[in-house]
Protein backbone atom coordinates (compact mmCIF):
# COMPACT_ATOMS: atom_id res chain seq x y z
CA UNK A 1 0.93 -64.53 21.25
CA UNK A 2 -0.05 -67.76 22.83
CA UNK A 3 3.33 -68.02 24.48
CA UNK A 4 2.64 -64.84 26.33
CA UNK A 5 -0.72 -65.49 27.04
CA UNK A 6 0.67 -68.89 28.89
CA UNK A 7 3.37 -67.23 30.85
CA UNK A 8 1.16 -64.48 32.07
CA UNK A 9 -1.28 -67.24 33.51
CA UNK A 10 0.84 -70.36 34.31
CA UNK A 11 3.90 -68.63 35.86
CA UNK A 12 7.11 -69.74 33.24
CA UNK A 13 9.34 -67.55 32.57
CA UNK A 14 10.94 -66.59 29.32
CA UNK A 15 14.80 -66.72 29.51
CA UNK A 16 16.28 -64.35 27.28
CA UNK A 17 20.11 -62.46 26.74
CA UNK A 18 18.77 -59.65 25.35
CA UNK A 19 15.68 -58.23 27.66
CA UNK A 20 15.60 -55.18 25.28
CA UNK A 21 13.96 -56.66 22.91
CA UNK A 22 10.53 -57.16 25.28
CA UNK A 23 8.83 -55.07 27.20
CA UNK A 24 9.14 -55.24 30.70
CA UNK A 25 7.40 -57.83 31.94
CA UNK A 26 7.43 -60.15 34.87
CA UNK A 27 7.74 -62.95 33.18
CA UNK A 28 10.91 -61.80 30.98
CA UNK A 29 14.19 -62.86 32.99
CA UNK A 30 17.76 -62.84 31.88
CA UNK A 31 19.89 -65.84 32.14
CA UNK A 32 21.13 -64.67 35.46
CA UNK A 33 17.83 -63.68 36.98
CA UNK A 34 16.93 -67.50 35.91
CA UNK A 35 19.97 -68.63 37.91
CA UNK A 36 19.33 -66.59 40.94
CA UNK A 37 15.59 -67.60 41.11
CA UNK A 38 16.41 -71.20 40.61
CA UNK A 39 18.78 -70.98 43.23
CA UNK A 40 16.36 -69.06 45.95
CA UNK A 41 13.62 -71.80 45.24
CA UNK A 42 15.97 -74.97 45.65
CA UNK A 43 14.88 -77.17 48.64
């Protein structure tokens, strides 16, 4: 689980279309989510 492991501590995100799949974590965003916090955080 090294990809988790890195997410928890570094702050990516993992992008998925199906969230249901994972359990509900932070770091687990749908494609949307992705969009809207891209969007928020754009200087």
């Amino acid at each position: 689980m090294e990809v988790r492991s890195r997410a928890e501590m570094g702050g990516s995100l993992l992008v998925t279309g199906n969230i249901k799949h994972f359990p509900l974590k932070r770091y687990v965003v749908t494609p949307r989510q992705m969009l809207d916090i891209h969007q928020s955080t754009d200087v």
